[in-house]
PDB file of N, CA and C in Angstrom:
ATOM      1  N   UNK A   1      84.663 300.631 -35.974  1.00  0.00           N
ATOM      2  CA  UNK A   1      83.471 299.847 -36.228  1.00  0.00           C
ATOM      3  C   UNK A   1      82.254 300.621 -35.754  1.00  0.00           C
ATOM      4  N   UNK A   2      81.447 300.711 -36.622  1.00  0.00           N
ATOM      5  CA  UNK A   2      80.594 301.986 -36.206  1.00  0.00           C
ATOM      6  C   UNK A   2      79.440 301.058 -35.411  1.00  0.00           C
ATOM      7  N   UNK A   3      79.354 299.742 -35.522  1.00  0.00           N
ATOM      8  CA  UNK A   3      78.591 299.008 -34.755  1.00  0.00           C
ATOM      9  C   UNK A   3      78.790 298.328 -33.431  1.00  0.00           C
ATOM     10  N   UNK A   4      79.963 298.983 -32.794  1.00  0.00           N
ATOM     11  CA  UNK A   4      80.359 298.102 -31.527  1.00  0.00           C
ATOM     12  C   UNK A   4      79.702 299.302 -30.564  1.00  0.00           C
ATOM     13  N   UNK A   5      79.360 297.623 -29.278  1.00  0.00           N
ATOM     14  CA  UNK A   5      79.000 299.062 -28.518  1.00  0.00           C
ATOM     15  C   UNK A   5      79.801 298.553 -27.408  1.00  0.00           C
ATOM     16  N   UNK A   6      80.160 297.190 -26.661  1.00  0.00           N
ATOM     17  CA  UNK A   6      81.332 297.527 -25.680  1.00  0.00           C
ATOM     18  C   UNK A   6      81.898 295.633 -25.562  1.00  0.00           C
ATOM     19  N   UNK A   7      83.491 296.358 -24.377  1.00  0.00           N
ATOM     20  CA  UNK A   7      84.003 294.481 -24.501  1.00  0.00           C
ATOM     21  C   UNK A   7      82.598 293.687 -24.224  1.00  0.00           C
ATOM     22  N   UNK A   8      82.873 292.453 -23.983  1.00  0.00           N
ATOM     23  CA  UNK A   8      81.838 291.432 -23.259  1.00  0.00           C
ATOM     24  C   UNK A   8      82.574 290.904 -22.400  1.00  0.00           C
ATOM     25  N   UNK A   9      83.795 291.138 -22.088  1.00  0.00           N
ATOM     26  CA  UNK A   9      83.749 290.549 -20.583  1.00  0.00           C
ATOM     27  C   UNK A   9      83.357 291.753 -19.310  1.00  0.00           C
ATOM     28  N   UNK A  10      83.186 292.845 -19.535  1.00  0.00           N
ATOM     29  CA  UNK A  10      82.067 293.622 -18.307  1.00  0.00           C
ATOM     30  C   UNK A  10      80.840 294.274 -19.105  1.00  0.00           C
ATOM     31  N   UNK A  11      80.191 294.024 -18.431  1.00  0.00           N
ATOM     32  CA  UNK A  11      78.283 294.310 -19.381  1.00  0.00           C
ATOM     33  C   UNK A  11      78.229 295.273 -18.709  1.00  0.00           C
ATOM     34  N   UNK A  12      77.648 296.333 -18.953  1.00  0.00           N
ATOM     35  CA  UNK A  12      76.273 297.240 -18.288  1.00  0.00           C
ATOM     36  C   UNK A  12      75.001 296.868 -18.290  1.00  0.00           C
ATOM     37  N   UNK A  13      74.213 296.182 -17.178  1.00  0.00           N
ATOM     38  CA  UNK A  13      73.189 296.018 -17.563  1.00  0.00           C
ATOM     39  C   UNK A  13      72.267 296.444 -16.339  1.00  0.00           C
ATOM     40  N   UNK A  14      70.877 296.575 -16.822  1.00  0.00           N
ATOM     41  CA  UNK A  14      69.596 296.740 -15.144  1.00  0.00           C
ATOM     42  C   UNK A  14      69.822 295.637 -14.842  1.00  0.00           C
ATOM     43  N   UNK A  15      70.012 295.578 -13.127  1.00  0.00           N
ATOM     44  CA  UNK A  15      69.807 294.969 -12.459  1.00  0.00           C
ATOM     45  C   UNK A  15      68.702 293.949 -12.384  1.00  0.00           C
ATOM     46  N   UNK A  16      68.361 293.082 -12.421  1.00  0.00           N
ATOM     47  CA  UNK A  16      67.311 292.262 -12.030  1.00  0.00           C
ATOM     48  C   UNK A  16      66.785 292.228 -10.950  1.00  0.00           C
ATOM     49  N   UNK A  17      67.034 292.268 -10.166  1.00  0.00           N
ATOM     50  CA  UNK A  17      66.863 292.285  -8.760  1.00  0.00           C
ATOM     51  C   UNK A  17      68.317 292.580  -7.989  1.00  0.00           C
ATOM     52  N   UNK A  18      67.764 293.051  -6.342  1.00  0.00           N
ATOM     53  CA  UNK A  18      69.270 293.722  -5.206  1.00  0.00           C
ATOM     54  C   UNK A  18      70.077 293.011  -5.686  1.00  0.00           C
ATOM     55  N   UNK A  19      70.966 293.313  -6.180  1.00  0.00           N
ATOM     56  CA  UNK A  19      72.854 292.543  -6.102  1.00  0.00           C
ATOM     57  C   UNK A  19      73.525 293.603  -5.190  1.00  0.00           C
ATOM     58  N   UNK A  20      74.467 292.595  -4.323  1.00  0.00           N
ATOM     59  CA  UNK A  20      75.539 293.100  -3.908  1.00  0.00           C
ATOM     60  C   UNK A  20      77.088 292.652  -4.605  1.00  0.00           C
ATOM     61  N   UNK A  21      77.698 293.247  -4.372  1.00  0.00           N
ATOM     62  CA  UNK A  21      79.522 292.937  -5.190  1.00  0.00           C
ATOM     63  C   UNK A  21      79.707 291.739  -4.692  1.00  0.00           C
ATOM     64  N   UNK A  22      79.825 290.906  -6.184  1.00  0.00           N
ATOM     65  CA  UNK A  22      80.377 289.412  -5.814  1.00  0.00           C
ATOM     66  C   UNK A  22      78.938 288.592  -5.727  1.00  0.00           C
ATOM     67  N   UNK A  23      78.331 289.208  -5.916  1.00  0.00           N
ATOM     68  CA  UNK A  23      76.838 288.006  -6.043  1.00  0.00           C
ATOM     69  C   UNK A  23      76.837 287.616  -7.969  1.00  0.00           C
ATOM     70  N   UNK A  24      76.234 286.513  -7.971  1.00  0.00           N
ATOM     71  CA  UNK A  24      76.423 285.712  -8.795  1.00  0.00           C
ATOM     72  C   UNK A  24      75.159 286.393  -9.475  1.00  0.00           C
ATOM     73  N   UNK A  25      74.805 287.186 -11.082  1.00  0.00           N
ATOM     74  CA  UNK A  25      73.772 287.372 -11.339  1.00  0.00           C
ATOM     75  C   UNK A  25      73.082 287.052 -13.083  1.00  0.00           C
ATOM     76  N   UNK A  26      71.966 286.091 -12.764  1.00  0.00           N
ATOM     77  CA  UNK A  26      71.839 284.783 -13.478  1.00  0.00           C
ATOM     78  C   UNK A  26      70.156 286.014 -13.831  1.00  0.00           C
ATOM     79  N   UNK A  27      70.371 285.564 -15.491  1.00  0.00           N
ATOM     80  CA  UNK A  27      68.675 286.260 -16.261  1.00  0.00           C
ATOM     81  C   UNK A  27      69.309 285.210 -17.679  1.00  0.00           C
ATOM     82  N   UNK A  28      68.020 284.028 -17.440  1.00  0.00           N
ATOM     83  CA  UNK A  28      68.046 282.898 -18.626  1.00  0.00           C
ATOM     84  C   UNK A  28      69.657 282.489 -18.681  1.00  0.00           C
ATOM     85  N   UNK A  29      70.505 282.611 -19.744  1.00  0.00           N
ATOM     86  CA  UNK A  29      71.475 282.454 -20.365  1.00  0.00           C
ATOM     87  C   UNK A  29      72.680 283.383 -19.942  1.00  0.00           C
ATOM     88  N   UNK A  30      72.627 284.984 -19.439  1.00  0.00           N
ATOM     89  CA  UNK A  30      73.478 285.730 -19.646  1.00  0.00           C
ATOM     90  C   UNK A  30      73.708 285.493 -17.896  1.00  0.00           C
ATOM     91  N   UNK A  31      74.961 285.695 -17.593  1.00  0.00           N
ATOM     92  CA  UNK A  31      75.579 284.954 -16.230  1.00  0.00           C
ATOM     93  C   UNK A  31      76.721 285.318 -15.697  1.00  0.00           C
ATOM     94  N   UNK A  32      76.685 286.341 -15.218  1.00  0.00           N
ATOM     95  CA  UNK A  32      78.339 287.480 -14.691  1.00  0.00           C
ATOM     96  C   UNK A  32      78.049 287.323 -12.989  1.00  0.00           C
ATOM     97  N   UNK A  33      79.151 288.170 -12.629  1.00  0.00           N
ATOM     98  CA  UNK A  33      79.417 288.608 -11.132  1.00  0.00           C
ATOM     99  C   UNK A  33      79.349 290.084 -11.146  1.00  0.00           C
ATOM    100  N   UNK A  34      78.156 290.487 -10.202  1.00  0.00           N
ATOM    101  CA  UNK A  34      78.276 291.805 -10.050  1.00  0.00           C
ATOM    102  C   UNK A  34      79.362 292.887  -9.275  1.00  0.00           C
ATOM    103  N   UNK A  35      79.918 293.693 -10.013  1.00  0.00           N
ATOM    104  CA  UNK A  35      81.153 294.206  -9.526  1.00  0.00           C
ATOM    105  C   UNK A  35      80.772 295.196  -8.727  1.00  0.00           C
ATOM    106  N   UNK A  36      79.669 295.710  -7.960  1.00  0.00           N
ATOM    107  CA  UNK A  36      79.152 296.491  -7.283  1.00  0.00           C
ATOM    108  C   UNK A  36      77.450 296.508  -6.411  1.00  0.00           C
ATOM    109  N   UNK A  37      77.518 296.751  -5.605  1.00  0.00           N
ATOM    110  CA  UNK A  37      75.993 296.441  -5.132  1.00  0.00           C
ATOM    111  C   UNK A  37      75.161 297.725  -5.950  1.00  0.00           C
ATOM    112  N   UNK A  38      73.891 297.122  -6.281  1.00  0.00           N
ATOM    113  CA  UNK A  38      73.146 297.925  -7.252  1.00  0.00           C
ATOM    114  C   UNK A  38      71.364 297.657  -6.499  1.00  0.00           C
ATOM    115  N   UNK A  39      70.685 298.593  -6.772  1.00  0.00           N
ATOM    116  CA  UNK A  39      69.379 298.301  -6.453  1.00  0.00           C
ATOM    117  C   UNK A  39      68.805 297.672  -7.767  1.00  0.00           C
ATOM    118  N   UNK A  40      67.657 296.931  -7.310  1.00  0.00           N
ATOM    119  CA  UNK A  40      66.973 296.819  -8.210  1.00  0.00           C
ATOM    120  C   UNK A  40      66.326 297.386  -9.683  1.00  0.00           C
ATOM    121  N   UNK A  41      66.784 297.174 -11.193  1.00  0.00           N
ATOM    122  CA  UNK A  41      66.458 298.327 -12.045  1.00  0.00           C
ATOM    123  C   UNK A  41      67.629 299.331 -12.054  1.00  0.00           C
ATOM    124  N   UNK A  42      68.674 299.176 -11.490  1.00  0.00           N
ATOM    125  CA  UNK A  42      69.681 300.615 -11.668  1.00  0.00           C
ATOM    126  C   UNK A  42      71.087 299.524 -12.239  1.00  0.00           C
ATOM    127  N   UNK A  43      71.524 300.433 -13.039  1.00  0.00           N
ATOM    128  CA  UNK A  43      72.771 299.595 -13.680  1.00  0.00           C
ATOM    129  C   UNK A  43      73.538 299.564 -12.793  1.00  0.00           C
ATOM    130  N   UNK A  44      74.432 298.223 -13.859  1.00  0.00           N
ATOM    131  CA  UNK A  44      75.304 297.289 -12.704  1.00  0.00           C
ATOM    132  C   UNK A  44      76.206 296.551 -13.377  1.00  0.00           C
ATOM    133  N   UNK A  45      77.561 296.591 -13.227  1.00  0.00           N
ATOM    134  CA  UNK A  45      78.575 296.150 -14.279  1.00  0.00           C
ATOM    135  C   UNK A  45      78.692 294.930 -13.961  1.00  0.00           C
ATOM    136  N   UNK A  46      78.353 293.974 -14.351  1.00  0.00           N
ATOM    137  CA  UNK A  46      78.585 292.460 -14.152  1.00  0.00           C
ATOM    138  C   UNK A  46      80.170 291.644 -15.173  1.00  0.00           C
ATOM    139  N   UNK A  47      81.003 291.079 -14.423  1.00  0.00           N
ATOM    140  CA  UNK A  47      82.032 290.466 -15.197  1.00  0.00           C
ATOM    141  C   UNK A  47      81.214 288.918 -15.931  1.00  0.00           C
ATOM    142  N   UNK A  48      81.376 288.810 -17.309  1.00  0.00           N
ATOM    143  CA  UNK A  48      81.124 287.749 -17.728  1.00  0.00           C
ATOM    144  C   UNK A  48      82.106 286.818 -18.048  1.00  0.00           C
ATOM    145  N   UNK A  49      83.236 286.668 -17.640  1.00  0.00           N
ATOM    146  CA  UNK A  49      84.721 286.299 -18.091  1.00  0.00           C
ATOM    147  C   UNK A  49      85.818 285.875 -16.670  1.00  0.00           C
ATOM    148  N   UNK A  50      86.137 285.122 -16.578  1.00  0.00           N
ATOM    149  CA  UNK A  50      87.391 284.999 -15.275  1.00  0.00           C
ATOM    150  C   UNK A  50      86.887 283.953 -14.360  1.00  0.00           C
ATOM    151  N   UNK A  51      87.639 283.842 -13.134  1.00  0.00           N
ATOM    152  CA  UNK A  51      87.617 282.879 -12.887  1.00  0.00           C
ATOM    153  C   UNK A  51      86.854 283.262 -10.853  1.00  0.00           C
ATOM    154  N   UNK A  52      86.186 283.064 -10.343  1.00  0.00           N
ATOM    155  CA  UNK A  52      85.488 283.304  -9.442  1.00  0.00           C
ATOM    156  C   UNK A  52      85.071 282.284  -8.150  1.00  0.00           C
ATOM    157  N   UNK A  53      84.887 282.772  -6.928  1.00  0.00           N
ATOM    158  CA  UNK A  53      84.236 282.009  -5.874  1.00  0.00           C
ATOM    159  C   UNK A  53      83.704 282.178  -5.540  1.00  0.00           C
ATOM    160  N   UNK A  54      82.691 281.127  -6.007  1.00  0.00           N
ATOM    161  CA  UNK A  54      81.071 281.582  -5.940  1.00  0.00           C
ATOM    162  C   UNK A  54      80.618 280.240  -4.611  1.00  0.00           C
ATOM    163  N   UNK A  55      79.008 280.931  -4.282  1.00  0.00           N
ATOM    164  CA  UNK A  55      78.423 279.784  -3.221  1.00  0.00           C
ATOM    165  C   UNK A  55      77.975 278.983  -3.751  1.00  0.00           C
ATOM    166  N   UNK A  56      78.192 277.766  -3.024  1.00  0.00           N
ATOM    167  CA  UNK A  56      77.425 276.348  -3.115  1.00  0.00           C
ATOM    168  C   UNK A  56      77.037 275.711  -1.513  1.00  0.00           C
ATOM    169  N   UNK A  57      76.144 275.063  -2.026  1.00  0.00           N
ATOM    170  CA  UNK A  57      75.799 274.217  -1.080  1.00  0.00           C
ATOM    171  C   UNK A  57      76.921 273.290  -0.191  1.00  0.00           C
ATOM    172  N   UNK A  58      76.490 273.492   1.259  1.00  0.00           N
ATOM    173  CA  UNK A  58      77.859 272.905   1.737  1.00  0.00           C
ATOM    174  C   UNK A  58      77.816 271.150   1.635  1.00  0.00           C
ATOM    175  N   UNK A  59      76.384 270.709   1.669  1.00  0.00           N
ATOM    176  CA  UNK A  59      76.200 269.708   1.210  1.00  0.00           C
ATOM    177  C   UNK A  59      76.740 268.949   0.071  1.00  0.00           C
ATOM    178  N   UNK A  60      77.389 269.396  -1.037  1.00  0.00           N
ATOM    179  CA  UNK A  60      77.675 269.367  -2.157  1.00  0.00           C
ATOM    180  C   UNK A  60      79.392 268.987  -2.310  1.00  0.00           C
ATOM    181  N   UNK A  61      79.513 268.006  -3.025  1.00  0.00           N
ATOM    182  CA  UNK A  61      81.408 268.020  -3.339  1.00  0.00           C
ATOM    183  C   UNK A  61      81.056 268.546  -4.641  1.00  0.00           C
ATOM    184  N   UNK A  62      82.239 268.847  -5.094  1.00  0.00           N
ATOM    185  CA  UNK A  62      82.425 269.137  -6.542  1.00  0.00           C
ATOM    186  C   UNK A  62      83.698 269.289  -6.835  1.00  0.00           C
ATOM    187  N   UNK A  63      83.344 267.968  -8.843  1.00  0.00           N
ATOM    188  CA  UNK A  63      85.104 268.229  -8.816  1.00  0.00           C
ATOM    189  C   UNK A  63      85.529 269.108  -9.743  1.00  0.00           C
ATOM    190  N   UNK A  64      86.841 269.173 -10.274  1.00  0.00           N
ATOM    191  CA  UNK A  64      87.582 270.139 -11.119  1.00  0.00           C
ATOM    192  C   UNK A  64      86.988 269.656 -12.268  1.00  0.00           C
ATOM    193  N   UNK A  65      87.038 270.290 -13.170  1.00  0.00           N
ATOM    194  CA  UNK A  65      85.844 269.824 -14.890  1.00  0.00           C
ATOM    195  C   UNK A  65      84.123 269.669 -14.705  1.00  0.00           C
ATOM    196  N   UNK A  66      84.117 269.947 -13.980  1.00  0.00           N
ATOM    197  CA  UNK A  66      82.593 269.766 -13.660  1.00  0.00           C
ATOM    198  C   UNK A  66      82.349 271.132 -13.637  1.00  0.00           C
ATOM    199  N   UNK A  67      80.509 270.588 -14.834  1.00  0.00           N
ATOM    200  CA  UNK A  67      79.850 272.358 -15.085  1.00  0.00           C
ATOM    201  C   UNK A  67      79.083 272.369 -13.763  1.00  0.00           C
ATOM    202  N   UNK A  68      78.856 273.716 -13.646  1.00  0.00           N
ATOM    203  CA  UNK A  68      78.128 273.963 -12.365  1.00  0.00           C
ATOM    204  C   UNK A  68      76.747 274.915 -12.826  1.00  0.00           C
ATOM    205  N   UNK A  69      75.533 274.925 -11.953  1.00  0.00           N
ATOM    206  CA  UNK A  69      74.627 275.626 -12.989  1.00  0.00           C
ATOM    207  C   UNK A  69      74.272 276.776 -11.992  1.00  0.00           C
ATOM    208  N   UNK A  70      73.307 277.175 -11.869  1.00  0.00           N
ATOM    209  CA  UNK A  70      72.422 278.165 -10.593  1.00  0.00           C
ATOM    210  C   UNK A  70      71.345 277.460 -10.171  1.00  0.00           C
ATOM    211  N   UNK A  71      71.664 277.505  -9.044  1.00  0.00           N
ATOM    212  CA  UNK A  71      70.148 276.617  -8.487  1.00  0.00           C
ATOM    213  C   UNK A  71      69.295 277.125  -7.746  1.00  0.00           C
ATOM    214  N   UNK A  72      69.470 278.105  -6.714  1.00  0.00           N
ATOM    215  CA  UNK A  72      69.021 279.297  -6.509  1.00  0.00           C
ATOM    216  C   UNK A  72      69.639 279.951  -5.099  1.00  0.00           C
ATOM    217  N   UNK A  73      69.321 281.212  -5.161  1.00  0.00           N
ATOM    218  CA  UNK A  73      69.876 282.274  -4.148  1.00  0.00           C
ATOM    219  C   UNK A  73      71.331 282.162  -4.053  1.00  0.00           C
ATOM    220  N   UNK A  74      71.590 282.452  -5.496  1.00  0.00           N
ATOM    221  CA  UNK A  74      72.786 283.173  -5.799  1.00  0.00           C
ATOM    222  C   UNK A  74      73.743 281.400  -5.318  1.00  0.00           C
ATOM    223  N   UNK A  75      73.412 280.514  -5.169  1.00  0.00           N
ATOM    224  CA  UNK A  75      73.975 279.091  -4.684  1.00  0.00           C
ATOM    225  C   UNK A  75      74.417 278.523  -6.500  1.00  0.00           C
ATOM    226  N   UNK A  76      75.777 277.623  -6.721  1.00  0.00           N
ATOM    227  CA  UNK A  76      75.752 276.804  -8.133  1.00  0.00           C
ATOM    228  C   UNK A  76      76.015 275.635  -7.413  1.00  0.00           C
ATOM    229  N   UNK A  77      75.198 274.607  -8.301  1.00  0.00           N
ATOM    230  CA  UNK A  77      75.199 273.277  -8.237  1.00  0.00           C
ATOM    231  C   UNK A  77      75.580 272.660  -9.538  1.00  0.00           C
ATOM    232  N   UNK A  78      76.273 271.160  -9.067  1.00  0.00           N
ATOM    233  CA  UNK A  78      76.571 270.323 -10.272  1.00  0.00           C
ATOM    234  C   UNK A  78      75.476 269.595 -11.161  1.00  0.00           C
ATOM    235  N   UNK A  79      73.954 269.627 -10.419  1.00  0.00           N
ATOM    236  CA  UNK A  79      72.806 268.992 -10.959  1.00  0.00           C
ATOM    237  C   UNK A  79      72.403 269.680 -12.168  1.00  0.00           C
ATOM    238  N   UNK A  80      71.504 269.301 -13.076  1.00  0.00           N
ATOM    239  CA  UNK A  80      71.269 269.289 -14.433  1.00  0.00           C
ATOM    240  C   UNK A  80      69.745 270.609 -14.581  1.00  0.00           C
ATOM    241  N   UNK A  81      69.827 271.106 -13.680  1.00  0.00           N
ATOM    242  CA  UNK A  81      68.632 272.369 -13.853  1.00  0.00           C
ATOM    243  C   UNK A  81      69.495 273.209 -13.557  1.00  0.00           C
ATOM    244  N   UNK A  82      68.928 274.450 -14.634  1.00  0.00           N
ATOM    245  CA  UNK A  82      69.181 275.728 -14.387  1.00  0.00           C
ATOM    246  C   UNK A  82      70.111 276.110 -15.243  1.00  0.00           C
ATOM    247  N   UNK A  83      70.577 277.611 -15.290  1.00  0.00           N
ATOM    248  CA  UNK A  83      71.280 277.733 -16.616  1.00  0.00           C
ATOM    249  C   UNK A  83      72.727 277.813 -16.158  1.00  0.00           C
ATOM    250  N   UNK A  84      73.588 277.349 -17.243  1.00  0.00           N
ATOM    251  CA  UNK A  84      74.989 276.702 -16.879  1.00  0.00           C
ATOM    252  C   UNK A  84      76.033 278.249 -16.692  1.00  0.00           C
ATOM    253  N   UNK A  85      76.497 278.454 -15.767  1.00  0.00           N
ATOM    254  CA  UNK A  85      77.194 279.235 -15.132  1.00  0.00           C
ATOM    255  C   UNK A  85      79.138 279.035 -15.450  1.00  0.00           C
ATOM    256  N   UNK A  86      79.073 277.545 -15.319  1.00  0.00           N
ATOM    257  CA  UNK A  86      80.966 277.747 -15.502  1.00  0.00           C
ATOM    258  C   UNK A  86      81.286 276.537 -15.396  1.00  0.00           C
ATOM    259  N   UNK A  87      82.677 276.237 -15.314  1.00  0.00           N
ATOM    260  CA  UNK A  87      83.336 275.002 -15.250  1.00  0.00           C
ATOM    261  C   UNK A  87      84.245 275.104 -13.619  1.00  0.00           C
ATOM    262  N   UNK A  88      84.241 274.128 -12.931  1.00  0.00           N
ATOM    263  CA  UNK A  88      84.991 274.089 -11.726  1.00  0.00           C
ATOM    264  C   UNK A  88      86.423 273.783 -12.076  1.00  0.00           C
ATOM    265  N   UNK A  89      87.100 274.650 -11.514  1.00  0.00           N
ATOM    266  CA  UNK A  89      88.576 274.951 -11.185  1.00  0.00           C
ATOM    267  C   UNK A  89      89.253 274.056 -10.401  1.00  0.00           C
ATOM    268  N   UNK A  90      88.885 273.628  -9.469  1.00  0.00           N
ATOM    269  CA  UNK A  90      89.831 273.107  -8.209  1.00  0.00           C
ATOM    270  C   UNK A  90      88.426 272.545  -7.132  1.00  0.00           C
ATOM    271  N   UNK A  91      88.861 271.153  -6.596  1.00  0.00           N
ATOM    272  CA  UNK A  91      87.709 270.826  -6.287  1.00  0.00           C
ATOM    273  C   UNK A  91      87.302 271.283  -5.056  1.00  0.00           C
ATOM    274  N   UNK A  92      85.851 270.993  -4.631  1.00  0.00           N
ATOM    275  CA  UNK A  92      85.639 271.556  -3.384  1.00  0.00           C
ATOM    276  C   UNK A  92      84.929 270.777  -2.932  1.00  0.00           C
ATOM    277  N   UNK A  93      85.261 270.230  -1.765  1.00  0.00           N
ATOM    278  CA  UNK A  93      84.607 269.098  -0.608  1.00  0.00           C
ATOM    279  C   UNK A  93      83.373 269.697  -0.243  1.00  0.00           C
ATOM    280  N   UNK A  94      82.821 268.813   0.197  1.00  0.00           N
ATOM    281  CA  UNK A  94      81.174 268.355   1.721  1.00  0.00           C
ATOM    282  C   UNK A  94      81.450 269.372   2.428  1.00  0.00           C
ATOM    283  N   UNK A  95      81.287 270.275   2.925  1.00  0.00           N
ATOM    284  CA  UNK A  95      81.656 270.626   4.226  1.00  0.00           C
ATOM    285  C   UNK A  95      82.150 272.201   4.394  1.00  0.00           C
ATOM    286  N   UNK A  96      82.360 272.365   2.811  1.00  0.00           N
ATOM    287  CA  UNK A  96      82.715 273.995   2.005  1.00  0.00           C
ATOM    288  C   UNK A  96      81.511 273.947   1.672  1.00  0.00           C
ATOM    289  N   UNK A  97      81.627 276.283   1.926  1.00  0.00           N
ATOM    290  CA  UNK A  97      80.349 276.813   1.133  1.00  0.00           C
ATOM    291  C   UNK A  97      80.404 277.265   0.002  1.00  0.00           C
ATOM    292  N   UNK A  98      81.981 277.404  -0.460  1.00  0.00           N
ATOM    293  CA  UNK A  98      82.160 277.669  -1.782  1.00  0.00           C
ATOM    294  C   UNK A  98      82.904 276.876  -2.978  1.00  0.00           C
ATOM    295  N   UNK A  99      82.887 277.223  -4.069  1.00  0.00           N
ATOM    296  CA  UNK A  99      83.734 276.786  -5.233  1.00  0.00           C
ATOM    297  C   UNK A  99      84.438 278.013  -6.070  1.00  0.00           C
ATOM    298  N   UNK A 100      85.470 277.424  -6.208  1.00  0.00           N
ATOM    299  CA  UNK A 100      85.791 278.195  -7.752  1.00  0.00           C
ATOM    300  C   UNK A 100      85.494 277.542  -9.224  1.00  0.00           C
ATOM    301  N   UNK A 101      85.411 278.811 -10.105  1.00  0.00           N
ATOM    302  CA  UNK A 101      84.369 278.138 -10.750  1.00  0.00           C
ATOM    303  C   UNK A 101      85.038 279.336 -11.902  1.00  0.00           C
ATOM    304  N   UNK A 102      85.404 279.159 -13.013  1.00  0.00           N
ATOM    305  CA  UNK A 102      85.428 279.649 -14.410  1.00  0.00           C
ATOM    306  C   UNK A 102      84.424 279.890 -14.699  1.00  0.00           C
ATOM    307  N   UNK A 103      84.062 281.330 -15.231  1.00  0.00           N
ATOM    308  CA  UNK A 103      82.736 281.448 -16.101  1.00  0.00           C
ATOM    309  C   UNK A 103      83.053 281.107 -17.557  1.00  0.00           C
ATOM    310  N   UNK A 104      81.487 280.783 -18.164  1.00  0.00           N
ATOM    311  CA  UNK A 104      81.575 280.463 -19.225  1.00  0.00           C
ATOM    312  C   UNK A 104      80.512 280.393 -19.875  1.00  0.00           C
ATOM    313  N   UNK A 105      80.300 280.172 -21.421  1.00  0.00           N
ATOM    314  CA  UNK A 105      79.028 280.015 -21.639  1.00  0.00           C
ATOM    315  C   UNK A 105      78.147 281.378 -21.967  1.00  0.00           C
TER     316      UNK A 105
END
C-alpha cells in the first residue's frame, strides 16, 4: 500500500508537553500512554490501544463500564468534561489513586 504510513496502536508523535513513561497523553481527541519520557516538542511513541493504569482522583469510585475522560494533570475522571480516554476494567474504590482503564476512542 503505497499510502500507509504506520500501525495505530503506537503513534510517533511531538510531544506536547514533558511526558514521562506511563503518563497519560491527551491533545483534543487523540489519547495514548507515553512509552518513554520525552521533552517537550521531541518525539514520543505513545500506545493508543490496551489496557492501562492510569491516575485518578482518590476521591473518586469508579465502576467497571464506565467511560472515563481527562480532567487534568494527567488525572481520568468519570464526569462529563474533557475528551473521552477509555472504558473502566475493574472497579476502583474512594480511597485508590488509580484505575484500570481500556483505551479507546
Amino acid at each position: 500500500m503505497k499510502n500507509f504510513i504506520q500501525q495505530g496502536d503506537l503513534l510517533s508523535i511531538k510531544a506536547p508537553y514533558k511526558v514521562y513513561s506511563g503518563d497519560l497523553v491527551v491533545i483534543d481527541n487523540l489519547v495514548g500512554v507515553a512509552a518513554l519520557s520525552m521533552e517537550k516538542g521531541e518525539q514520543v511513541t505513545i500506545a493508543t490501544e490496551g489496557v492501562f493504569e492510569l491516575l485518578k482522583a482518590e476521591t473518586e469510585a469508579l465502576k467497571i463500564g464506565a467511560r472515563v475522560r481527562y480532567a487534568e494533570k494527567g488525572l481520568v475522571t468519570g464526569g462529563e468534561k474533557g475528551s473521552v480516554v477509555g472504558i473502566v476494567i475493574e472497579d476502583a474504590q474512594q480511597g485508590t489513586t488509580t484505575v484500570r482503564v481500556k483505551l479507546c476512542c
